[in-house]
N, C-alpha and C. Protein backbone atom coordinates (compact mmCIF):
# COMPACT_ATOMS: atom_id res chain seq x y z
N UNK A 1 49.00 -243.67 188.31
CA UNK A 1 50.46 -243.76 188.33
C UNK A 1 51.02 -242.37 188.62
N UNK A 2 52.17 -242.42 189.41
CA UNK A 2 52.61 -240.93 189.54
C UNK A 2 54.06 -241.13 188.46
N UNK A 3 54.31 -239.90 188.13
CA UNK A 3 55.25 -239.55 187.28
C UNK A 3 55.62 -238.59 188.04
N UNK A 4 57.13 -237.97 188.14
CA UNK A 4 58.09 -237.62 187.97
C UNK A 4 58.77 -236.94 187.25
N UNK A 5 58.71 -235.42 187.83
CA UNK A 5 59.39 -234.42 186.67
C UNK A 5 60.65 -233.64 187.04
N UNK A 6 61.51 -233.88 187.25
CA UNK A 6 62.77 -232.97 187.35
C UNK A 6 63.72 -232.29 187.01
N UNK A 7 64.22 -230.81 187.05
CA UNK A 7 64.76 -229.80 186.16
C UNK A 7 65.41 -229.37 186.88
N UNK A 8 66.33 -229.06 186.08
CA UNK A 8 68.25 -228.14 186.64
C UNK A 8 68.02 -226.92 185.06
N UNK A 9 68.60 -225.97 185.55
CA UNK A 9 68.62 -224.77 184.56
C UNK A 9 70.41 -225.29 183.69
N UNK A 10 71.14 -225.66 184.68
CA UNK A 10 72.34 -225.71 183.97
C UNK A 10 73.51 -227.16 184.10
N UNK A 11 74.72 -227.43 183.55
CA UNK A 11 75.03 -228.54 183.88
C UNK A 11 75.71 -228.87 185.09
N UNK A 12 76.35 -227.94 185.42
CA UNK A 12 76.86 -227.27 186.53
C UNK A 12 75.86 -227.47 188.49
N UNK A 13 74.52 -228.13 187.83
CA UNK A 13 73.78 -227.91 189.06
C UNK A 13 73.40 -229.68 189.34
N UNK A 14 73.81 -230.71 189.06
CA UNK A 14 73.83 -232.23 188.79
C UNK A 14 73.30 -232.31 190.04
N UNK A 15 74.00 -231.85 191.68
CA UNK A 15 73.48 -232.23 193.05
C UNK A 15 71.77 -231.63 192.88
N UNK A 16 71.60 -230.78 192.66
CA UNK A 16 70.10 -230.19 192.57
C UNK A 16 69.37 -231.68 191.52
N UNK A 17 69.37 -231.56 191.27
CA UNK A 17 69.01 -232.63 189.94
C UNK A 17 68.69 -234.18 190.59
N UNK A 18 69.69 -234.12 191.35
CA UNK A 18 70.03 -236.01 192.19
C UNK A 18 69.27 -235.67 192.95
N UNK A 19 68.75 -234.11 194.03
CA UNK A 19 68.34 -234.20 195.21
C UNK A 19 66.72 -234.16 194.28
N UNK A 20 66.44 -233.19 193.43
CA UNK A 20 64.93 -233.94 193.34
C UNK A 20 64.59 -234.67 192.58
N UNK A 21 65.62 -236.12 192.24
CA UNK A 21 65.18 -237.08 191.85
C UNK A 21 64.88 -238.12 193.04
N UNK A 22 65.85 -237.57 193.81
CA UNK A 22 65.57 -238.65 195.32
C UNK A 22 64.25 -238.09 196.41
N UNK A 23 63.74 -236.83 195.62
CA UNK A 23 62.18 -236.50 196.38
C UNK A 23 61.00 -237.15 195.80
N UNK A 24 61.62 -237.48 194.35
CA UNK A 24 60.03 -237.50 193.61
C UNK A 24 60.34 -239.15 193.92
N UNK A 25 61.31 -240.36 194.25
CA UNK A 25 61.29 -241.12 194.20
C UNK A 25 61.05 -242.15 195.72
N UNK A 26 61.27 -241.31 196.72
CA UNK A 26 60.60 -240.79 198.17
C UNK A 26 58.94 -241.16 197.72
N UNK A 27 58.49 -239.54 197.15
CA UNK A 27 57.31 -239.22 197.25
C UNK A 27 55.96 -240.96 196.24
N UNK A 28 57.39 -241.56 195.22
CA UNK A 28 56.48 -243.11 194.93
C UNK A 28 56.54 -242.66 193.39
N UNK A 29 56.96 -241.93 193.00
CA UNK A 29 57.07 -241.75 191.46
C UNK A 29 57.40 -243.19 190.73
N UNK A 30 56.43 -243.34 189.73
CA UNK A 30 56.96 -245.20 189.01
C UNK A 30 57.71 -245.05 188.02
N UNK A 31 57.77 -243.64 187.20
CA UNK A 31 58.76 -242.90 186.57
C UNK A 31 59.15 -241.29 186.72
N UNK A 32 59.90 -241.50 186.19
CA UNK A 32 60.50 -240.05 186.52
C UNK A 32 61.27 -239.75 185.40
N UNK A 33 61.20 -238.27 184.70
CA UNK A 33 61.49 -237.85 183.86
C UNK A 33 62.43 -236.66 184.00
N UNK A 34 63.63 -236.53 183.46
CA UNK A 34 64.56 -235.24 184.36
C UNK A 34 65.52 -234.49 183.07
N UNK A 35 65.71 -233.32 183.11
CA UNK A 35 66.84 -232.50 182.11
C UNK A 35 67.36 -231.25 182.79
N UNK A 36 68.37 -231.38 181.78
CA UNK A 36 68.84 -229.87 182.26
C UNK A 36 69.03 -229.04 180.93
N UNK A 37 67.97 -227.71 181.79
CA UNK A 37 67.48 -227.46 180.38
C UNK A 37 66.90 -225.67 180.77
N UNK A 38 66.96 -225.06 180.64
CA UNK A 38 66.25 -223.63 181.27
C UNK A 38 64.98 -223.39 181.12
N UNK A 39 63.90 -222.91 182.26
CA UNK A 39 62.92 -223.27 182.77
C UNK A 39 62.08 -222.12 181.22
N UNK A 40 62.96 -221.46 181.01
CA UNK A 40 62.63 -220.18 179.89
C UNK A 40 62.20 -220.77 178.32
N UNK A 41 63.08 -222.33 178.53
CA UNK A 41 62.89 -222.85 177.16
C UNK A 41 62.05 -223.73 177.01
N UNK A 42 60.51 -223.33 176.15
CA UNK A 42 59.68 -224.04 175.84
C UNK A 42 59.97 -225.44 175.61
N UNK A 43 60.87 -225.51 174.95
CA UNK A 43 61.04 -226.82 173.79
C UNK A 43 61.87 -228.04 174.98
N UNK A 44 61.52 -228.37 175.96
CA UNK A 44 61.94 -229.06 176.54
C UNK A 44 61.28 -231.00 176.92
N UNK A 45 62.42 -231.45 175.80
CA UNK A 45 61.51 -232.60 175.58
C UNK A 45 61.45 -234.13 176.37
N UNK A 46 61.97 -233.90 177.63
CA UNK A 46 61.50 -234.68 178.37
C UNK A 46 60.22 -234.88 178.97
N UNK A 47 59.46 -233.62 179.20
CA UNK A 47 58.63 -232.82 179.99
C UNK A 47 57.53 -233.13 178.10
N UNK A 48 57.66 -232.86 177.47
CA UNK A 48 56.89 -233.29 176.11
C UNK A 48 56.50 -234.84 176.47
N UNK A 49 57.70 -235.73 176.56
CA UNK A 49 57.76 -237.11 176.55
C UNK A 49 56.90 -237.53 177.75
N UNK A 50 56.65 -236.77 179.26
CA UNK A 50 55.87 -237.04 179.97
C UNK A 50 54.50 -236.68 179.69
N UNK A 51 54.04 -235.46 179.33
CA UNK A 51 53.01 -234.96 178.68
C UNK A 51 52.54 -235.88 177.95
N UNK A 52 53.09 -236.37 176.67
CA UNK A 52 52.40 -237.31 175.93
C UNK A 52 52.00 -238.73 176.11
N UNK A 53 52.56 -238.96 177.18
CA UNK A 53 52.18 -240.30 177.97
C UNK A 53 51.17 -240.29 179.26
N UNK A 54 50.90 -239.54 179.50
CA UNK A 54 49.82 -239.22 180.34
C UNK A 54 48.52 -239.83 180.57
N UNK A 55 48.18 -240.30 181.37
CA UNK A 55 46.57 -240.86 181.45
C UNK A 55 45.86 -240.55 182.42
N UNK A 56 44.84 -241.08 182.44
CA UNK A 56 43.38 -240.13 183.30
C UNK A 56 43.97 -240.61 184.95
N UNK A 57 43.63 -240.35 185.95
CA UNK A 57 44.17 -240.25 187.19
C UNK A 57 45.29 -240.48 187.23
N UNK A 58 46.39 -239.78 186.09
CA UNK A 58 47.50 -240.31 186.69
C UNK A 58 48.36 -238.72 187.56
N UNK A 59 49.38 -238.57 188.02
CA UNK A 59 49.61 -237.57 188.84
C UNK A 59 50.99 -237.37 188.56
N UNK A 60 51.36 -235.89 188.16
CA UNK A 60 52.63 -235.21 187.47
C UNK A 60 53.18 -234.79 189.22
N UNK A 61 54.20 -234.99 189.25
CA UNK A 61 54.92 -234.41 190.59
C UNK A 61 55.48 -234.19 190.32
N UNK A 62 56.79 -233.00 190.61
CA UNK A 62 57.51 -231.56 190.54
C UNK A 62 57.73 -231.62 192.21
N UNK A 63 59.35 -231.32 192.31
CA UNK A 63 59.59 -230.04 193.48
C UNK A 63 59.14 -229.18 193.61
N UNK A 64 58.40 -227.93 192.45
CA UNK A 64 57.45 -226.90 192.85
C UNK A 64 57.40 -226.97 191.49
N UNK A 65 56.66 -225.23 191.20
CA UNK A 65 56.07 -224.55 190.11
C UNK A 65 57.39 -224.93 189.51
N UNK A 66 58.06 -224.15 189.46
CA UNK A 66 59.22 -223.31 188.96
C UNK A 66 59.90 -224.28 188.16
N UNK A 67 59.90 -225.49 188.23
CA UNK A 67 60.73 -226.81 187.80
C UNK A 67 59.55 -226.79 186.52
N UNK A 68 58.55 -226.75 186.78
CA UNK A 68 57.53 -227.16 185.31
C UNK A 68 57.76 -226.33 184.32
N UNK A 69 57.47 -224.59 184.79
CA UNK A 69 56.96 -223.88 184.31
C UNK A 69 57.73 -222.51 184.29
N UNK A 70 58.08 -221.48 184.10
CA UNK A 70 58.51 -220.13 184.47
C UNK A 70 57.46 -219.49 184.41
N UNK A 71 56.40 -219.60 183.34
CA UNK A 71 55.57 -218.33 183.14
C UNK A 71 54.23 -218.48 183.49
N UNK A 72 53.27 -217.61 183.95
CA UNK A 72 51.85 -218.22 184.19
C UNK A 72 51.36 -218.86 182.74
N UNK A 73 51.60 -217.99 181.29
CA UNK A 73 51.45 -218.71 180.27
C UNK A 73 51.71 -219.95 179.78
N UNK A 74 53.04 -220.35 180.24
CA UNK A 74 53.26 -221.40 180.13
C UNK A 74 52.70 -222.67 180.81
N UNK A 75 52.68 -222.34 181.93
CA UNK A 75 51.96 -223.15 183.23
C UNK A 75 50.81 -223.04 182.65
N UNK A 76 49.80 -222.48 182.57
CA UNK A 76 48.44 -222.22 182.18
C UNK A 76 48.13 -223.37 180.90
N UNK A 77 49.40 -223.71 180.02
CA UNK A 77 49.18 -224.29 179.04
C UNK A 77 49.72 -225.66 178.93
N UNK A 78 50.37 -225.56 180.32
CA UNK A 78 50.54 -227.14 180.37
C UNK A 78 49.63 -227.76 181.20
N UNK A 79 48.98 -227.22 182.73
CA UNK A 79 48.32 -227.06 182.91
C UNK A 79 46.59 -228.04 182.72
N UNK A 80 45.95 -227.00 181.26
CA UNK A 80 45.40 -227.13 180.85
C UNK A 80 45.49 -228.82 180.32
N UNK A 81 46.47 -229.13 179.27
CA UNK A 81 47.19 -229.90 179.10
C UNK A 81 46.92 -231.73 179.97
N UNK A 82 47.38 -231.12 181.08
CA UNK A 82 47.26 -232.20 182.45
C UNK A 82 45.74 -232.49 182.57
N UNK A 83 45.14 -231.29 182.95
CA UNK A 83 43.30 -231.56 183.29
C UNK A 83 42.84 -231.99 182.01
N UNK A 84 42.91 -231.78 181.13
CA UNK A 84 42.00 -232.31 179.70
C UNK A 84 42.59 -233.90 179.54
N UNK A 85 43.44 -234.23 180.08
CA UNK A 85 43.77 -235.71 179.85
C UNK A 85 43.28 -235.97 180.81
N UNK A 86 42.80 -235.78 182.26
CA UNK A 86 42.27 -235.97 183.69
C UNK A 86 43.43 -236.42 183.97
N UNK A 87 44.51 -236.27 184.47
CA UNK A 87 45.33 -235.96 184.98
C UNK A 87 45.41 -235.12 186.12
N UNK A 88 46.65 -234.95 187.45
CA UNK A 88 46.41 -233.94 188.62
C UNK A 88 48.06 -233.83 188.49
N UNK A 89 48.36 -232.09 189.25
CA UNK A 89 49.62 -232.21 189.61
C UNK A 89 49.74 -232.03 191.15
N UNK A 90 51.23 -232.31 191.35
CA UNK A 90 51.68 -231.92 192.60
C UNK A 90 53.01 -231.20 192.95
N UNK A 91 53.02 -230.31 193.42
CA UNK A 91 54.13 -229.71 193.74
C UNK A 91 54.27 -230.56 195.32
N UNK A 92 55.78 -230.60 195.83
CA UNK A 92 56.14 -230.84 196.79
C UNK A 92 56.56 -229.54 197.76
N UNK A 93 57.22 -228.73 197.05
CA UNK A 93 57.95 -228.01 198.22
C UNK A 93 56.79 -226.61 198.48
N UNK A 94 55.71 -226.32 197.41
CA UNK A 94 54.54 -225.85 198.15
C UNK A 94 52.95 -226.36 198.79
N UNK A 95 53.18 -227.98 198.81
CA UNK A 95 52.09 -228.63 199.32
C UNK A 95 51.41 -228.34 198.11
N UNK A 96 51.36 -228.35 197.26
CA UNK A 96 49.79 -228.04 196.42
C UNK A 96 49.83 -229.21 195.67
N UNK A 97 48.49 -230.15 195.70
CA UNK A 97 47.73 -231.23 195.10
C UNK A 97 46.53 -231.02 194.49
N UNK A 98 46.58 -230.71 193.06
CA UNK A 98 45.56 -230.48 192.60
C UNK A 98 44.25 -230.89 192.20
N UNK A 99 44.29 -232.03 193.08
CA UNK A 99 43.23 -233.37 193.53
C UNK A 99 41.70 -232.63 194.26
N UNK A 100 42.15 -231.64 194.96
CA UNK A 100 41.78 -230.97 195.79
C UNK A 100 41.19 -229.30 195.49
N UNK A 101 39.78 -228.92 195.61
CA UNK A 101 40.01 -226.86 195.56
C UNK A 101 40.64 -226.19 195.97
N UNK A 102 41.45 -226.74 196.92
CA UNK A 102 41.93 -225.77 197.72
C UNK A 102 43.64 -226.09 197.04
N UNK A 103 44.09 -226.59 196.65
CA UNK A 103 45.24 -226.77 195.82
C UNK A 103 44.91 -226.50 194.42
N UNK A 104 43.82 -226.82 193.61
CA UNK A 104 43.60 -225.75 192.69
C UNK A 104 43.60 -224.16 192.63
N UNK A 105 43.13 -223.76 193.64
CA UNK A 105 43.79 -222.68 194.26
C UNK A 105 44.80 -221.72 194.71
N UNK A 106 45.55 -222.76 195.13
CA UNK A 106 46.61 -222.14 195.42
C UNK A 106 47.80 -222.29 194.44
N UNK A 107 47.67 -223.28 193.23
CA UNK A 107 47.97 -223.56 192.44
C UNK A 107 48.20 -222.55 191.35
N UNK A 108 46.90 -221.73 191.26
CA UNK A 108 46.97 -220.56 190.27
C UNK A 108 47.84 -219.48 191.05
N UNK A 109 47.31 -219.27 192.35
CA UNK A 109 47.98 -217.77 193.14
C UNK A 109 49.82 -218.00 193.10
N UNK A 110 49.90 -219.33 193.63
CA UNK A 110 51.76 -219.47 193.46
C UNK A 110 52.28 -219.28 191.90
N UNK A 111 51.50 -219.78 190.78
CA UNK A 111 52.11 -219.66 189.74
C UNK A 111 52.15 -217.90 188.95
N UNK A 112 50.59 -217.27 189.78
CA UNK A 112 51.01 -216.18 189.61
C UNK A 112 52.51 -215.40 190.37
N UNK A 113 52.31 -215.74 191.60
CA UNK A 113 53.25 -214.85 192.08
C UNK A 113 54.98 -215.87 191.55
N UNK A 114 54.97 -216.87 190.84
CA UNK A 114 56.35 -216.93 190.20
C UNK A 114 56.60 -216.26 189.36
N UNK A 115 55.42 -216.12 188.55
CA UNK A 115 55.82 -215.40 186.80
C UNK A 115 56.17 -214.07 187.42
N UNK A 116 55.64 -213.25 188.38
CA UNK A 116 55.90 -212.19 189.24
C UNK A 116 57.52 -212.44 189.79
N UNK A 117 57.77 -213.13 190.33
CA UNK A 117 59.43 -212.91 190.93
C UNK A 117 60.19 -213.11 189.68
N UNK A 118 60.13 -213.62 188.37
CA UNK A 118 60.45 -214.26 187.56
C UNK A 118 60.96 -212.58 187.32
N UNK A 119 59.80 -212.04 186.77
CA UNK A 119 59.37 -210.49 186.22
C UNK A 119 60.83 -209.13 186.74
N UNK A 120 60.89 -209.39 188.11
CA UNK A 120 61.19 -208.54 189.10
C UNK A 120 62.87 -209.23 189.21
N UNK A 121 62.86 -210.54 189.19
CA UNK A 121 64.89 -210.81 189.05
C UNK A 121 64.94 -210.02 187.66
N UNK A 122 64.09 -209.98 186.23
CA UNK A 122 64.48 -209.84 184.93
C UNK A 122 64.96 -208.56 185.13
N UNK A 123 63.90 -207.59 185.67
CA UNK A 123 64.08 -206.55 185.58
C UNK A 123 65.32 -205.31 186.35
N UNK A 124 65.60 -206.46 187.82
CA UNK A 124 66.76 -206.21 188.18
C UNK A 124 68.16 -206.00 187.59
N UNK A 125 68.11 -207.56 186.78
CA UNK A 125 69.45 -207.61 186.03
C UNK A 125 69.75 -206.47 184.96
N UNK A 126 68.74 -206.22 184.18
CA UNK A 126 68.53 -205.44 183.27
C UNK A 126 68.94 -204.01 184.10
N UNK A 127 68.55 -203.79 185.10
CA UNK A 127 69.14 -202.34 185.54
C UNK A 127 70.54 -202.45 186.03
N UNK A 128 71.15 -204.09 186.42
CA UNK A 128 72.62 -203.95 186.96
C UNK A 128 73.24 -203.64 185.89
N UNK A 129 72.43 -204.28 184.68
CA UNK A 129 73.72 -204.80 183.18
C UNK A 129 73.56 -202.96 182.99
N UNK A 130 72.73 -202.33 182.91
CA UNK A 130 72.52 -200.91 182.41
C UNK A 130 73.69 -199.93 183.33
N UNK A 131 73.38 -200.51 184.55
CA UNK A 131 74.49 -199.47 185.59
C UNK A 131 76.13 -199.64 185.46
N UNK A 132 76.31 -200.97 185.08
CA UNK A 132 77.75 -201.59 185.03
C UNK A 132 78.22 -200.96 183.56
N UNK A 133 77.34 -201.09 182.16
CA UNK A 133 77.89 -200.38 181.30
C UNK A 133 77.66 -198.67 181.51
N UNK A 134 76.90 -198.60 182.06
CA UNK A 134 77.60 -196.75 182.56
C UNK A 134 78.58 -196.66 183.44
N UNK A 135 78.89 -197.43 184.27
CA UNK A 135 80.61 -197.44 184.72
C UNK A 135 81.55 -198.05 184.16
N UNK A 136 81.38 -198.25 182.63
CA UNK A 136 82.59 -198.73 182.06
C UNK A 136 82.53 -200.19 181.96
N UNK A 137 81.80 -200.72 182.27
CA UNK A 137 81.90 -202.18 182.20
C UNK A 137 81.70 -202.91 180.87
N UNK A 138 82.48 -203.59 179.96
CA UNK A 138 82.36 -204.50 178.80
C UNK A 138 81.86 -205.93 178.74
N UNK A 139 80.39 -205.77 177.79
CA UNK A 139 80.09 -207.30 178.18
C UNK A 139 80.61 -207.83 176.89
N UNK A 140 81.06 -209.13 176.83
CA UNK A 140 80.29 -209.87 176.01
C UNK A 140 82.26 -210.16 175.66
N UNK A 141 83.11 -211.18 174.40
CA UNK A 141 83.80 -212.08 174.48
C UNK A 141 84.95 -210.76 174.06
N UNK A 142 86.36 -211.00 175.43
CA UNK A 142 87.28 -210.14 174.69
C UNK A 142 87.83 -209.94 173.67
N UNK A 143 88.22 -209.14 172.75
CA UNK A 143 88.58 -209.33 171.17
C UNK A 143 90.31 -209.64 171.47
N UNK A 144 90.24 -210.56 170.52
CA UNK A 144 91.59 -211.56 170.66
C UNK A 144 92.57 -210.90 170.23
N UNK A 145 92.28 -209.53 169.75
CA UNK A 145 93.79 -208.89 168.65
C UNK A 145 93.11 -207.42 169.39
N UNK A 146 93.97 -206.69 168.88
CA UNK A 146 94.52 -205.23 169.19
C UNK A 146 94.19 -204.68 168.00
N UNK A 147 93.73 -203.12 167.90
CA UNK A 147 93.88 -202.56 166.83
C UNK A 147 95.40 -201.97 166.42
N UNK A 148 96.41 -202.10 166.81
CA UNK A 148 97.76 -202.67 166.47
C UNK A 148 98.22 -203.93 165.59
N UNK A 149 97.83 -204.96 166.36
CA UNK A 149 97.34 -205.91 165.55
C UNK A 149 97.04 -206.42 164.10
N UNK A 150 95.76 -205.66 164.28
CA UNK A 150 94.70 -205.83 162.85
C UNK A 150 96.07 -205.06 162.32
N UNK A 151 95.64 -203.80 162.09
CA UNK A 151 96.72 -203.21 161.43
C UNK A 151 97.69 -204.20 160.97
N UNK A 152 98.86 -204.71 161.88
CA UNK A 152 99.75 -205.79 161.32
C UNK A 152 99.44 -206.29 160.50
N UNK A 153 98.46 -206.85 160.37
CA UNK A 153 97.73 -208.20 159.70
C UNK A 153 97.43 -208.06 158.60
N UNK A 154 97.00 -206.22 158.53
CA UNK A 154 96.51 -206.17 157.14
C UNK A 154 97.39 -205.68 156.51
N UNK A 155 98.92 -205.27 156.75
CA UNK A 155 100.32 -204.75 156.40
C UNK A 155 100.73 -206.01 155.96
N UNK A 156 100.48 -206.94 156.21
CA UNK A 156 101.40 -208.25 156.08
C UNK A 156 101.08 -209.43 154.90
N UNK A 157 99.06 -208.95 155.12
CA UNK A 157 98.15 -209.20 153.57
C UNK A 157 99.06 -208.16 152.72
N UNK A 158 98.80 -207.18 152.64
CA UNK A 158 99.40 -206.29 151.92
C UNK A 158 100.90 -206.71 150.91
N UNK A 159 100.95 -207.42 151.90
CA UNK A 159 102.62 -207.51 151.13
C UNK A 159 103.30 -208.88 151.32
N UNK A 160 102.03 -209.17 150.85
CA UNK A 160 101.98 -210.74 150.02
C UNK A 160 101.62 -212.11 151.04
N UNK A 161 101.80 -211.79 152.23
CA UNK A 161 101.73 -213.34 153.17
C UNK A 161 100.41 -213.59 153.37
N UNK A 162 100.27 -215.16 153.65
CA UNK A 162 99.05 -215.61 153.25
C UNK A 162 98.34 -215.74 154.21
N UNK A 163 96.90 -215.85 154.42
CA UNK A 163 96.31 -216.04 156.10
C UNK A 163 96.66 -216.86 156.73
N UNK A 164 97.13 -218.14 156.41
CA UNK A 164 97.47 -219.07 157.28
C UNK A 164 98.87 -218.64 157.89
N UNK A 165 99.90 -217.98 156.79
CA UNK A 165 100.83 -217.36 157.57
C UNK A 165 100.78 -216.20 158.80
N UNK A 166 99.63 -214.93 158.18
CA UNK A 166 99.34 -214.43 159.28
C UNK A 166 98.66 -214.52 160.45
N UNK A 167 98.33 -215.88 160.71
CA UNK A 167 97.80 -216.84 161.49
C UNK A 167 98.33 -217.24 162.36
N UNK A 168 99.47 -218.36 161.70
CA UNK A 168 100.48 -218.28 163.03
C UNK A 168 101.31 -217.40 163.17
N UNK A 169 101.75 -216.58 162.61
CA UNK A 169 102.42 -214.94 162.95
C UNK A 169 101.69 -214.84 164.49
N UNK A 170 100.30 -214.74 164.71
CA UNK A 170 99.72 -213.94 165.79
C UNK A 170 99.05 -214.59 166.45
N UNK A 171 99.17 -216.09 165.66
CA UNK A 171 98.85 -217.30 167.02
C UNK A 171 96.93 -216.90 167.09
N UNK A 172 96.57 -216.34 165.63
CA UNK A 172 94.82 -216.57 165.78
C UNK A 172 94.64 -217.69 165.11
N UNK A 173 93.26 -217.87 165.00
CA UNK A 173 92.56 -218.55 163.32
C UNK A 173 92.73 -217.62 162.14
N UNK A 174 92.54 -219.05 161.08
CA UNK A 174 92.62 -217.91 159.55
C UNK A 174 91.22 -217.38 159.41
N UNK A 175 90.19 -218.07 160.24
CA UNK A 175 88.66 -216.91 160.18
C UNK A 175 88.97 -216.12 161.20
N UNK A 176 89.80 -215.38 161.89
CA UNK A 176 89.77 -213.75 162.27
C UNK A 176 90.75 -213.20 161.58
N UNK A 177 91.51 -213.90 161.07
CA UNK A 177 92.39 -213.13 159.79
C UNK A 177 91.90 -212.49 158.49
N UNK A 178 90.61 -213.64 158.24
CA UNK A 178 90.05 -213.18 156.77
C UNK A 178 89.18 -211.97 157.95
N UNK A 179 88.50 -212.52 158.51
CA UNK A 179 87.69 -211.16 158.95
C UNK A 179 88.26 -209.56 159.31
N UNK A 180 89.09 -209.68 159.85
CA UNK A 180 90.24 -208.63 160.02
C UNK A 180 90.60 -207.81 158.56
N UNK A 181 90.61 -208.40 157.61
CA UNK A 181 91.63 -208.47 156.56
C UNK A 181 90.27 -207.61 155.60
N UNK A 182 89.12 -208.38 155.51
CA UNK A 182 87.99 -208.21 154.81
C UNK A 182 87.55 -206.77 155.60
N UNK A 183 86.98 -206.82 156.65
CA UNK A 183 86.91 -205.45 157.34
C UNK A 183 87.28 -204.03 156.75
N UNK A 184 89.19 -203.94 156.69
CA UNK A 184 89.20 -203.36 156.18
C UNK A 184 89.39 -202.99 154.10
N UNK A 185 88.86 -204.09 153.66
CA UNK A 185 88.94 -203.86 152.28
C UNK A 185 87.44 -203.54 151.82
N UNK A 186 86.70 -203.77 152.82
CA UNK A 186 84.95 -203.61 152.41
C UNK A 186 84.95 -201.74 152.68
């Protein structure tokens, strides 16, 4: 029996998702198993749910590596996984059928050189995010109040009004009020 494995990193990518459900179902898949889910996160339990149903000649198909697996570790251990049940996989978009030596083969060299590009985007980003905060760049969620603001807030605790009042005073929640408020009394 062939099975059917298909993966989107985000929710945002649904056409990716439809297009390789309509390859693996092309290629004769009798099921097919699909999430959206990041290739980074082990715990992905559709891809469990196919794994554990598995039987001896039956055949895992994938658009490529990259949909199974991110890491050679990981691959290596699902992998393993597939052959100890006698099981085979197939990637589509690099020809590799692991029915075959010569797709056992090439099987290991592509999954090396993914965990490799995998390696080399990580390490990119990591030098943009590094260059952008040396030019000033702020990551991460804007703070909703002003240190003007806070101040207010804690002038207004001060002299008697209650968080929910200084709440809608400034149009926050009463959890950045207590936090605000607590901040400066700690």
């Amino acid at each position: 029996m062939k099975l059917g494995y298909a993966r989107t990193s985000t929710e945002g990518q649904e056409s990716g998702l439809q297009i390789q459900v309509e390859m693996l179902q092309k290629e004769g898949c009798e099921r097919i198993f699909s999430e959206k889910l990041s290739g980074k996160d082990r715990n992905r339990p559709k891809l469990e749910e196919m794994l554990n149903n598995l039987r001896k000649d039956d055949t895992i198909v994938a658009k490529s590596i990259d949909r199974v697996a991110r890491s050679m570790h990981d691959l290596s251990n699902i992998s393993k996984k597939i052959e100890e049940t006698g099981a085979n996989l197939k990637f589509l978009d690099q020809n590799i059928d692991t029915t075959e030596p010569t797709g056992k083969l090439l099987f290991n060299l592509l999954g090396s050189l993914s965990e490799y590009e995998g390696s080399l985007i990580n390490s990119r980003t990591k030098a943009g995010r590094e260059n952008a905060k040396k030019n000033g760049v702020k990551f991460g969620r804007k703070k909703s109040t002003n240190k003007n603001q806070d101040a207010q807030m804690i002038l207004a605790y001060q002299q008697g009004q209650t968080w929910k009042q200084i709440a809608e005073t400034f149009d926050v929640s009463r959890q950045l009020v207590w936090r605000r408020i607590r901040n400066d009394i700690v």
